[in-house]
PDB file of N, CA and C in Angstrom:
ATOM      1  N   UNK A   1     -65.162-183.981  29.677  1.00  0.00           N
ATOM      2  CA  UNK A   1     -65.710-184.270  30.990  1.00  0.00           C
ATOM      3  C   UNK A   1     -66.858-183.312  31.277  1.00  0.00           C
ATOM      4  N   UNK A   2     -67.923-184.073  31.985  1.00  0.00           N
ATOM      5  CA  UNK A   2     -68.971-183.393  32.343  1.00  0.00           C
ATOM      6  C   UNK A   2     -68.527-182.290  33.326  1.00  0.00           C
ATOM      7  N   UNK A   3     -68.626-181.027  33.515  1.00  0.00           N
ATOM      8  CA  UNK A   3     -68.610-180.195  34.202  1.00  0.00           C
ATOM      9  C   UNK A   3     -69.278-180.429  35.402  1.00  0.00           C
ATOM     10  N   UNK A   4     -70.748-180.642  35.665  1.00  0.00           N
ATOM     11  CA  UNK A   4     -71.486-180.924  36.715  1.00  0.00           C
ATOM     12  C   UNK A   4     -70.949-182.613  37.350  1.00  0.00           C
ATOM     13  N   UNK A   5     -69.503-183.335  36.809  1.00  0.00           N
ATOM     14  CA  UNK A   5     -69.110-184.754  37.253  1.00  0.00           C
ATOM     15  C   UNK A   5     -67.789-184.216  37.862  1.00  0.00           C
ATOM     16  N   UNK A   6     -67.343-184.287  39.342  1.00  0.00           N
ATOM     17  CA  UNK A   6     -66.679-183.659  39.556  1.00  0.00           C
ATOM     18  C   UNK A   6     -66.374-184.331  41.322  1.00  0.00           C
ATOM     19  N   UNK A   7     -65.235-184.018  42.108  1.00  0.00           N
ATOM     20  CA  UNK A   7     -65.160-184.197  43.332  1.00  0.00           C
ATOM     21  C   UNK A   7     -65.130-182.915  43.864  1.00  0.00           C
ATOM     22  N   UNK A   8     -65.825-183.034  44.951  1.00  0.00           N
ATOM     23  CA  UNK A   8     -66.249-181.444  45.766  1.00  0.00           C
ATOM     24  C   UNK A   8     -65.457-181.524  47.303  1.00  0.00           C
ATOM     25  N   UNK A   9     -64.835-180.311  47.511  1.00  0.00           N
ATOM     26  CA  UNK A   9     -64.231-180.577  48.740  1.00  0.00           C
ATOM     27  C   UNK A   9     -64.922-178.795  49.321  1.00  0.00           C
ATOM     28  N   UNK A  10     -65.869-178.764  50.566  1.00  0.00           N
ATOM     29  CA  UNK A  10     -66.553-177.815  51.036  1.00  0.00           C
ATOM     30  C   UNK A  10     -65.519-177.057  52.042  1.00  0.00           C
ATOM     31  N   UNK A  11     -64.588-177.963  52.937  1.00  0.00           N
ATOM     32  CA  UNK A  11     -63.931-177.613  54.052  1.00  0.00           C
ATOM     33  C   UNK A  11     -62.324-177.851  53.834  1.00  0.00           C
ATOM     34  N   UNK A  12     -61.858-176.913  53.773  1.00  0.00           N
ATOM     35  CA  UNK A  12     -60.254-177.019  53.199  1.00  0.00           C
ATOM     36  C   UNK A  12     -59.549-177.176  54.971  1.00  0.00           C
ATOM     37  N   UNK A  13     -60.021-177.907  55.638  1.00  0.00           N
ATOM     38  CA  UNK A  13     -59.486-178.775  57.080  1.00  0.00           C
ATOM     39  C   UNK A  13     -59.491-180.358  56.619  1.00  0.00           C
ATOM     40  N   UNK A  14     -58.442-180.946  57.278  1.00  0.00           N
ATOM     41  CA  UNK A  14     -58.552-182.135  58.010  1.00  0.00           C
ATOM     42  C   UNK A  14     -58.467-182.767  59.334  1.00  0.00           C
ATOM     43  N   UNK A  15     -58.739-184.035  59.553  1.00  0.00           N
ATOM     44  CA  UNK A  15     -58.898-184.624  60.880  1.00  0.00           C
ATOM     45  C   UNK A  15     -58.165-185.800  61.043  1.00  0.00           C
ATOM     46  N   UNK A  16     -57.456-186.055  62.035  1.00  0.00           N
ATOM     47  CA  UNK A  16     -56.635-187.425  62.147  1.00  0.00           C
ATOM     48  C   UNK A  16     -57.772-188.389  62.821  1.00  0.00           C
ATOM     49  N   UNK A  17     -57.048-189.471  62.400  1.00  0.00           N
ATOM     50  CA  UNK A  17     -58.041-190.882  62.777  1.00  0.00           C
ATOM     51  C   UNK A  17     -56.799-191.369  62.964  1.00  0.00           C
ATOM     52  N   UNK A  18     -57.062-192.076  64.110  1.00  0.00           N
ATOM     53  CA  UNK A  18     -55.818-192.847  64.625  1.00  0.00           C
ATOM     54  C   UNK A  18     -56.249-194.738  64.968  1.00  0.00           C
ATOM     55  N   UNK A  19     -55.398-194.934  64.619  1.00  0.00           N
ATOM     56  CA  UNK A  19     -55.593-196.517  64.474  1.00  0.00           C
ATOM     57  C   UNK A  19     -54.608-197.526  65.316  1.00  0.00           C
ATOM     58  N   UNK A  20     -55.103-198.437  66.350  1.00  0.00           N
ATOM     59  CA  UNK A  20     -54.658-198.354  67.332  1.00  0.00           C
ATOM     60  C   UNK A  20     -54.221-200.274  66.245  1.00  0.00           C
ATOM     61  N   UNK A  21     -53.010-200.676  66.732  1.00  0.00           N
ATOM     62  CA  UNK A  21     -52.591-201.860  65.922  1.00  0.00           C
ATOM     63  C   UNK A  21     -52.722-202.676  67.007  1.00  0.00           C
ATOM     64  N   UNK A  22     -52.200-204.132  66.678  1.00  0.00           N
ATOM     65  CA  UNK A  22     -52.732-205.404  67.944  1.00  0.00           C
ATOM     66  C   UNK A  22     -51.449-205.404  68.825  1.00  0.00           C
ATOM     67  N   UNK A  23     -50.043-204.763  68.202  1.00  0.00           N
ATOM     68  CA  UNK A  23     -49.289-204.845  69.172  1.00  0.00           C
ATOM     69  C   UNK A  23     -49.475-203.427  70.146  1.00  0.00           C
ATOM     70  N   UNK A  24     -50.235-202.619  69.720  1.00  0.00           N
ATOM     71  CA  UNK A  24     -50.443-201.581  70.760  1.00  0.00           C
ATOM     72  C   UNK A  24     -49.927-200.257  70.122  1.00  0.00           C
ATOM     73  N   UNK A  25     -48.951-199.758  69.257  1.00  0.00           N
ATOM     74  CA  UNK A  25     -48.671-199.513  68.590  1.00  0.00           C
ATOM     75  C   UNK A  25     -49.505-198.134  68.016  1.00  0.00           C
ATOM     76  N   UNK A  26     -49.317-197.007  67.583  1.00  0.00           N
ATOM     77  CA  UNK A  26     -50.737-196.531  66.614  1.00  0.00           C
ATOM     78  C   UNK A  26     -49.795-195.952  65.512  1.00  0.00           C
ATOM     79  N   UNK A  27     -51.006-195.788  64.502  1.00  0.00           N
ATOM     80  CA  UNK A  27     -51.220-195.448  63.321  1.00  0.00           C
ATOM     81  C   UNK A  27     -51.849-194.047  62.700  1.00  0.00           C
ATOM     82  N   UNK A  28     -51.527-193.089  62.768  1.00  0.00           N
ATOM     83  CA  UNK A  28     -52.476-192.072  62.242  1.00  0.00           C
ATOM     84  C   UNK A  28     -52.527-191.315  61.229  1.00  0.00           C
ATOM     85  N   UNK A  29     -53.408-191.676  60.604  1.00  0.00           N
ATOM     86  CA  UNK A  29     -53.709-191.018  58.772  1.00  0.00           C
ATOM     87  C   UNK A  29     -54.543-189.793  59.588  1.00  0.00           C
ATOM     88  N   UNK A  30     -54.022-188.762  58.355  1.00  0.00           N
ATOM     89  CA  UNK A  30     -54.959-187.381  58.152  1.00  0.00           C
ATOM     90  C   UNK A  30     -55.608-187.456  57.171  1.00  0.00           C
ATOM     91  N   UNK A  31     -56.843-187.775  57.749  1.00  0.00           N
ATOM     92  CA  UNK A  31     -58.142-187.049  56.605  1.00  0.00           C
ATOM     93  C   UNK A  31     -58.832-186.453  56.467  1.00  0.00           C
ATOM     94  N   UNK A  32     -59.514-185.791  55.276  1.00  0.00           N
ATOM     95  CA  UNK A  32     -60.323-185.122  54.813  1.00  0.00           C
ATOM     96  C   UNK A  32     -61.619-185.201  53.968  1.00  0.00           C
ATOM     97  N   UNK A  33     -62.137-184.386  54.525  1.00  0.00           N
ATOM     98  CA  UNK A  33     -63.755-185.126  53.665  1.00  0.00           C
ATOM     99  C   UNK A  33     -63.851-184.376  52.441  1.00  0.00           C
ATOM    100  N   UNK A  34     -64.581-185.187  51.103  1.00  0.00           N
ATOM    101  CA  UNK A  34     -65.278-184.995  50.218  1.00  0.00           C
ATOM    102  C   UNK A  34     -66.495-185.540  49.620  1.00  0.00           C
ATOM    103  N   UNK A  35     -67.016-185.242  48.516  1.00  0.00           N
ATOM    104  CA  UNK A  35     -67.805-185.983  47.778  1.00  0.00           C
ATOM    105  C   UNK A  35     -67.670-186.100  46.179  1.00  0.00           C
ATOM    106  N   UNK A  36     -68.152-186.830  45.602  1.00  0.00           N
ATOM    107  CA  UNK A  36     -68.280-187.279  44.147  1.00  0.00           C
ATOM    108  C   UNK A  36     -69.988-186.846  43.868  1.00  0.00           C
ATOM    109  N   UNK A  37     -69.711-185.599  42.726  1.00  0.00           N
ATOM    110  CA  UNK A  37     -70.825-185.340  41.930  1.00  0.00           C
ATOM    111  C   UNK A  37     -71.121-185.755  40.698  1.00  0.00           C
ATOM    112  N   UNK A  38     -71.891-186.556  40.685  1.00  0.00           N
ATOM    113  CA  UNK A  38     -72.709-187.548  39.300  1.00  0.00           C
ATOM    114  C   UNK A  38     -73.739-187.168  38.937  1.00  0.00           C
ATOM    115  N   UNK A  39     -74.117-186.068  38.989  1.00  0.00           N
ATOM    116  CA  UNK A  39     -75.326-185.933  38.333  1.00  0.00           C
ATOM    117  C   UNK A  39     -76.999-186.048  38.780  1.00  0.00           C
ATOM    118  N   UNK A  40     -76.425-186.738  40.142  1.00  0.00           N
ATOM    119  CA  UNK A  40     -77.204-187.521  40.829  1.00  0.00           C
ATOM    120  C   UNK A  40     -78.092-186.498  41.539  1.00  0.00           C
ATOM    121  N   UNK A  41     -79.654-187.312  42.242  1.00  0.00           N
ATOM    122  CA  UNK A  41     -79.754-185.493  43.325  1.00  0.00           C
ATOM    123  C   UNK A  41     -78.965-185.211  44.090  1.00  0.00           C
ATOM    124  N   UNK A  42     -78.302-185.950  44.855  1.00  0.00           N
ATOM    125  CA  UNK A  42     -77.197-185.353  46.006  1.00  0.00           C
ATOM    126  C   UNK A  42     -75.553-185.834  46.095  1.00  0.00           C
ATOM    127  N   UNK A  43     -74.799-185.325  46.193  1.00  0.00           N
ATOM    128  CA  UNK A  43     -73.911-185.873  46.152  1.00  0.00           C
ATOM    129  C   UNK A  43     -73.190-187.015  46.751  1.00  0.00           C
ATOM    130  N   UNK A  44     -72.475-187.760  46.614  1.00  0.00           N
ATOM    131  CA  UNK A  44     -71.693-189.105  48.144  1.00  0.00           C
ATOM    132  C   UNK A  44     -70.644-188.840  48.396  1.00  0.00           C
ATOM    133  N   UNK A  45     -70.710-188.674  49.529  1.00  0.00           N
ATOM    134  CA  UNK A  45     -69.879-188.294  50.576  1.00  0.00           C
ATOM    135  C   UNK A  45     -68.543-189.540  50.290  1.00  0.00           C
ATOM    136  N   UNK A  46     -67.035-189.046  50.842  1.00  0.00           N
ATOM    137  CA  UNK A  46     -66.442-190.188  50.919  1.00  0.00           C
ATOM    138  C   UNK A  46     -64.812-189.293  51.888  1.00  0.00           C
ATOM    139  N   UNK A  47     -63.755-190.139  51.935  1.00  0.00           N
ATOM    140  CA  UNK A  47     -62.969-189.319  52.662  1.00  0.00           C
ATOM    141  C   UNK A  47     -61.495-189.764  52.150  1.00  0.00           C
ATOM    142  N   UNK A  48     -60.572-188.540  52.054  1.00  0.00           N
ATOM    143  CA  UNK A  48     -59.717-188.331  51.244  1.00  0.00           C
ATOM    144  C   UNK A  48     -58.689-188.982  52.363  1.00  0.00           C
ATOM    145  N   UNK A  49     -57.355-189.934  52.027  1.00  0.00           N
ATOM    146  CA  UNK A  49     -56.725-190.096  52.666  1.00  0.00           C
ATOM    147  C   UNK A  49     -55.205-189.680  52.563  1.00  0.00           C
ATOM    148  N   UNK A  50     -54.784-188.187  53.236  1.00  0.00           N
ATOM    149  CA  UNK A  50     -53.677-186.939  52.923  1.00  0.00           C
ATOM    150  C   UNK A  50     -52.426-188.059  53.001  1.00  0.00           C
ATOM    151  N   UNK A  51     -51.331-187.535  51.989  1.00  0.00           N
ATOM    152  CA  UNK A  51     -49.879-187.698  52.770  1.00  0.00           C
ATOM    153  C   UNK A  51     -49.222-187.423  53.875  1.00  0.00           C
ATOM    154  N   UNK A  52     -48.453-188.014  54.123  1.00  0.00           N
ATOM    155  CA  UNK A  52     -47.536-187.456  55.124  1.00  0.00           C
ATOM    156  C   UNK A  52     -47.237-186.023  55.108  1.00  0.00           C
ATOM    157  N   UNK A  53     -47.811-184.935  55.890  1.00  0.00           N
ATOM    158  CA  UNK A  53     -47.308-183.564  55.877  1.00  0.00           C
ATOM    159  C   UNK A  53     -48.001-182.971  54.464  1.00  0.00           C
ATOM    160  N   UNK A  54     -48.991-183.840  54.125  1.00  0.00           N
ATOM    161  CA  UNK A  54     -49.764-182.993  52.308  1.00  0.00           C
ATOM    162  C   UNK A  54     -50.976-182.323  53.044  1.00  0.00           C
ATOM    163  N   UNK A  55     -50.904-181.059  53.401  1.00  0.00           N
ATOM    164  CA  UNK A  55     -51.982-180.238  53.478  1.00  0.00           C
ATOM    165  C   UNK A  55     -53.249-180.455  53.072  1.00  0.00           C
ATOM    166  N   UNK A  56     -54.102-180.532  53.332  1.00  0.00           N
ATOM    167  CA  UNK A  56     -55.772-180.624  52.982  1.00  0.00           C
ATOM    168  C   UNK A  56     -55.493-179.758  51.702  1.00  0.00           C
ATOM    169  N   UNK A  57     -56.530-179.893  50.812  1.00  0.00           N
ATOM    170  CA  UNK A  57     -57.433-179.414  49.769  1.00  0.00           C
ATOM    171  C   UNK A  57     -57.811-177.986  50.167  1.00  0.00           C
ATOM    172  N   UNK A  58     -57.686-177.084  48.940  1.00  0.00           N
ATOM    173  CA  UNK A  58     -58.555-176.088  49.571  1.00  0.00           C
ATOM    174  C   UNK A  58     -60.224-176.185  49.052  1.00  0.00           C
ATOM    175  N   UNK A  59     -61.650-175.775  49.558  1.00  0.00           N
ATOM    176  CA  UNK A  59     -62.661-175.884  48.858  1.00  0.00           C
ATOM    177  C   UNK A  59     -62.226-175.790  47.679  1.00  0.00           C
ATOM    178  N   UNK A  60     -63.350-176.219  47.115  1.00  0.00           N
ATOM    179  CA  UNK A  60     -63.268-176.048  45.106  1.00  0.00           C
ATOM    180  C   UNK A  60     -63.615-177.175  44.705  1.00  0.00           C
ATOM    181  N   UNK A  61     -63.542-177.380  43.123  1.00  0.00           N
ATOM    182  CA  UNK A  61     -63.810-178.268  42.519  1.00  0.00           C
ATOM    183  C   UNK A  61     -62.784-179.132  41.779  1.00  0.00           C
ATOM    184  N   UNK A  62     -63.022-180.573  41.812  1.00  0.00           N
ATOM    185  CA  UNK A  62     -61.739-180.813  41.606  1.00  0.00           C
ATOM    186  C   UNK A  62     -61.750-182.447  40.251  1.00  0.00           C
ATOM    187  N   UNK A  63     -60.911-182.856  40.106  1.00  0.00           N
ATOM    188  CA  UNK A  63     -61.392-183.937  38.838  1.00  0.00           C
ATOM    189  C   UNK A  63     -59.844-184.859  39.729  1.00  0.00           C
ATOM    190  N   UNK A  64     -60.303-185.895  39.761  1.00  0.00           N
ATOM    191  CA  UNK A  64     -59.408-187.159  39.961  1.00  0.00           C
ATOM    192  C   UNK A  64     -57.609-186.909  38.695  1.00  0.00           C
ATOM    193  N   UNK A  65     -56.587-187.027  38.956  1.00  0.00           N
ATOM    194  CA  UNK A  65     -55.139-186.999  38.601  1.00  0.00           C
ATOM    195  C   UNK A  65     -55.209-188.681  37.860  1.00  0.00           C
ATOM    196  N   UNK A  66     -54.486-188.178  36.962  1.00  0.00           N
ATOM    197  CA  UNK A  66     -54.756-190.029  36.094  1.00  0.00           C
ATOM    198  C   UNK A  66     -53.108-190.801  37.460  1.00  0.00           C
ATOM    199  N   UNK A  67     -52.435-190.321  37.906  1.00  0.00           N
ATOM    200  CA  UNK A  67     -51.470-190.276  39.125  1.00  0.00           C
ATOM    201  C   UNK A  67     -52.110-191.273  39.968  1.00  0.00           C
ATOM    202  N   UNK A  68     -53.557-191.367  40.534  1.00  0.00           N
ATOM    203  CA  UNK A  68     -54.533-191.951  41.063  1.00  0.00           C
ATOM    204  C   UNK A  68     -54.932-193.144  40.867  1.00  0.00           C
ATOM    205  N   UNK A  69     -55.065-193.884  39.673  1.00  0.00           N
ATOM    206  CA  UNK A  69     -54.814-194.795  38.943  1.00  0.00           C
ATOM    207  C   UNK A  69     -53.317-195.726  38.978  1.00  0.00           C
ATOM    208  N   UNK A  70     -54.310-197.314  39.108  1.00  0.00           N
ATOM    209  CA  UNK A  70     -53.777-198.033  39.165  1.00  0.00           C
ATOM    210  C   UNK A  70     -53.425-199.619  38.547  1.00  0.00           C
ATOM    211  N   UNK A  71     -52.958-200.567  38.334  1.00  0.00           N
ATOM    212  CA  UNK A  71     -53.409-201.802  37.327  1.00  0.00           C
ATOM    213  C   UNK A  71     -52.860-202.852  38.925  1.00  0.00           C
ATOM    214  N   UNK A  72     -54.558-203.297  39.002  1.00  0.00           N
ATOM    215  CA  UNK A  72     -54.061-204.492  40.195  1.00  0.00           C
ATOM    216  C   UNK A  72     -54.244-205.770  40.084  1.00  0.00           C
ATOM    217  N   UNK A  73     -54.749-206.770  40.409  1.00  0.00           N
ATOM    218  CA  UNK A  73     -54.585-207.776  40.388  1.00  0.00           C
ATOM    219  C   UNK A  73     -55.802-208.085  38.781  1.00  0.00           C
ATOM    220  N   UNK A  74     -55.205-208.788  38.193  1.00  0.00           N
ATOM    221  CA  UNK A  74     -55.996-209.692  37.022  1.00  0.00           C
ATOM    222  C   UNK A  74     -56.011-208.555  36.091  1.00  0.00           C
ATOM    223  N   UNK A  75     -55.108-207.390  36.257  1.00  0.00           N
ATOM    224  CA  UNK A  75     -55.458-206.843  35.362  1.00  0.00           C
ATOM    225  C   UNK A  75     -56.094-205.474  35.177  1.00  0.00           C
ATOM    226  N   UNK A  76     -56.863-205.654  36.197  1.00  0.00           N
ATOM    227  CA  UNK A  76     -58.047-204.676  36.326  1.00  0.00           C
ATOM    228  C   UNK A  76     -57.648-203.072  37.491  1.00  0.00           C
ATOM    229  N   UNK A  77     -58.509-202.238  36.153  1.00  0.00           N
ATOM    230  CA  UNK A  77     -57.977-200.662  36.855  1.00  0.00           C
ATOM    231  C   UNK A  77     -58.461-200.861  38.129  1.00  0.00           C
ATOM    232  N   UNK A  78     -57.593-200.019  39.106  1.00  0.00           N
ATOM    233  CA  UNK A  78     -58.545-199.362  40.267  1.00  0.00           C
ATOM    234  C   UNK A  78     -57.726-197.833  40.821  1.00  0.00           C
ATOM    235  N   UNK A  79     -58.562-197.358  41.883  1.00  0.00           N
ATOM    236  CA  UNK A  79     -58.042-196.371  42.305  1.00  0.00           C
ATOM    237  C   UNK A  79     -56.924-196.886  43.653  1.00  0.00           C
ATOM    238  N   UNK A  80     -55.595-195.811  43.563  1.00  0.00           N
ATOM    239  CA  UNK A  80     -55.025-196.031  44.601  1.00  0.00           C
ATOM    240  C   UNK A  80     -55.236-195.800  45.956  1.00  0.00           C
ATOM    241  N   UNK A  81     -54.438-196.004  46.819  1.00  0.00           N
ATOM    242  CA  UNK A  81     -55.159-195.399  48.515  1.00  0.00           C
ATOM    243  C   UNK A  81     -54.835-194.389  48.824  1.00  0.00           C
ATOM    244  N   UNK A  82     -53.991-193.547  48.149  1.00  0.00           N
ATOM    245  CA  UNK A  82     -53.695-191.927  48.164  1.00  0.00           C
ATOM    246  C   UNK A  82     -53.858-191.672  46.969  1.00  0.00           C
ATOM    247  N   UNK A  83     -54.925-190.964  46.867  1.00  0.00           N
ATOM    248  CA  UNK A  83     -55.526-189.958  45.334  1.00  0.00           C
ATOM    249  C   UNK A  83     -54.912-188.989  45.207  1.00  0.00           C
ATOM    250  N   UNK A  84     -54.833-187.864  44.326  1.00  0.00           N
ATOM    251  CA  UNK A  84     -54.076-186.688  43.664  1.00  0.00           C
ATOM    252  C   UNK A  84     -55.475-186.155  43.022  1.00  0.00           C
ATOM    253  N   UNK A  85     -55.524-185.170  43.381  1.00  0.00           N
ATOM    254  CA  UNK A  85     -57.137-184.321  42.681  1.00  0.00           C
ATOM    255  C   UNK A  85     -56.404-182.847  41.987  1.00  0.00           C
ATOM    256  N   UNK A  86     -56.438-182.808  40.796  1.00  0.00           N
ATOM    257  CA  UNK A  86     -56.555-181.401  40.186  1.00  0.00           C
ATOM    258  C   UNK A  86     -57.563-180.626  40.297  1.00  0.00           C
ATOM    259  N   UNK A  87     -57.467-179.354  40.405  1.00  0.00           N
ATOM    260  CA  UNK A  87     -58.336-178.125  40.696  1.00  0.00           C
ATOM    261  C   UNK A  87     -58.797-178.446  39.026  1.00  0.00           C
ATOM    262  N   UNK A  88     -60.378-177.772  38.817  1.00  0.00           N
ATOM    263  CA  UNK A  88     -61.090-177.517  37.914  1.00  0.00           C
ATOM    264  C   UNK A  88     -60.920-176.106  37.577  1.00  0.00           C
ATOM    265  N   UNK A  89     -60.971-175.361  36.691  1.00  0.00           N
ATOM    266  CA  UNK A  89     -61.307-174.121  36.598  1.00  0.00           C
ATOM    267  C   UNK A  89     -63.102-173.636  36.971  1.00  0.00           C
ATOM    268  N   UNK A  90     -62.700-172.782  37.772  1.00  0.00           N
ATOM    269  CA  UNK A  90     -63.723-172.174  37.789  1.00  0.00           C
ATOM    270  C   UNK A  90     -64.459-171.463  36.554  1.00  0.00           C
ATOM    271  N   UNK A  91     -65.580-171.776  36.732  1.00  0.00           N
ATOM    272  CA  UNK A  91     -67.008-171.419  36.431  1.00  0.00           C
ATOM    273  C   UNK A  91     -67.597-170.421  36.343  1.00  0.00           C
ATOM    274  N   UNK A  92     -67.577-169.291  36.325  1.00  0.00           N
ATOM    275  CA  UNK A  92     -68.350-167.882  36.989  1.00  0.00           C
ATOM    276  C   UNK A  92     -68.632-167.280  35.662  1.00  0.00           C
TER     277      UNK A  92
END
């Protein structure tokens, strides 16, 4: 794996988003922001969606858990709706 290909998490916080249902009802996921580094000039932003009571990320660098992975319809891989990120070793 490319070293510089990687998920970046800057802020080891999260934030609830609450989701209000049609019977009235709510819903609230804790999330956290990251991005995916490709190589690219800047990175893309995207947002991590925590477990129940799973603590945010701390900053660092991190590579997707094959845990994350999934086989869905026809066959075809995708990612699940709760990811698992391993820490990278640092660099220095």
């Amino acid at each position: 794996m490319n070293p510089n290909n990687c998920i970046v998490i800057k802020s080891g916080t999260s934030a609830p988003r609450v989701i209000k249902r049609k019977d009235g009802t709510q819903v609230i996921f804790n999330e956290q922001k990251a991005a995916i580094e490709k190589g690219d000039d800047f990175p893309t932003p995207f947002t991590i969606t925590l477990g129940d009571g799973q603590p945010p990320y701390p900053p660092g660098r991190y590579m997707l858990d094959v845990s994350s992975l999934e086989v869905g319809d026809f066959n075809a891989l995708r990612i699940a709706r709760r990811i698992a990120l391993l820490p990278l070793p640092s660099t220095k």
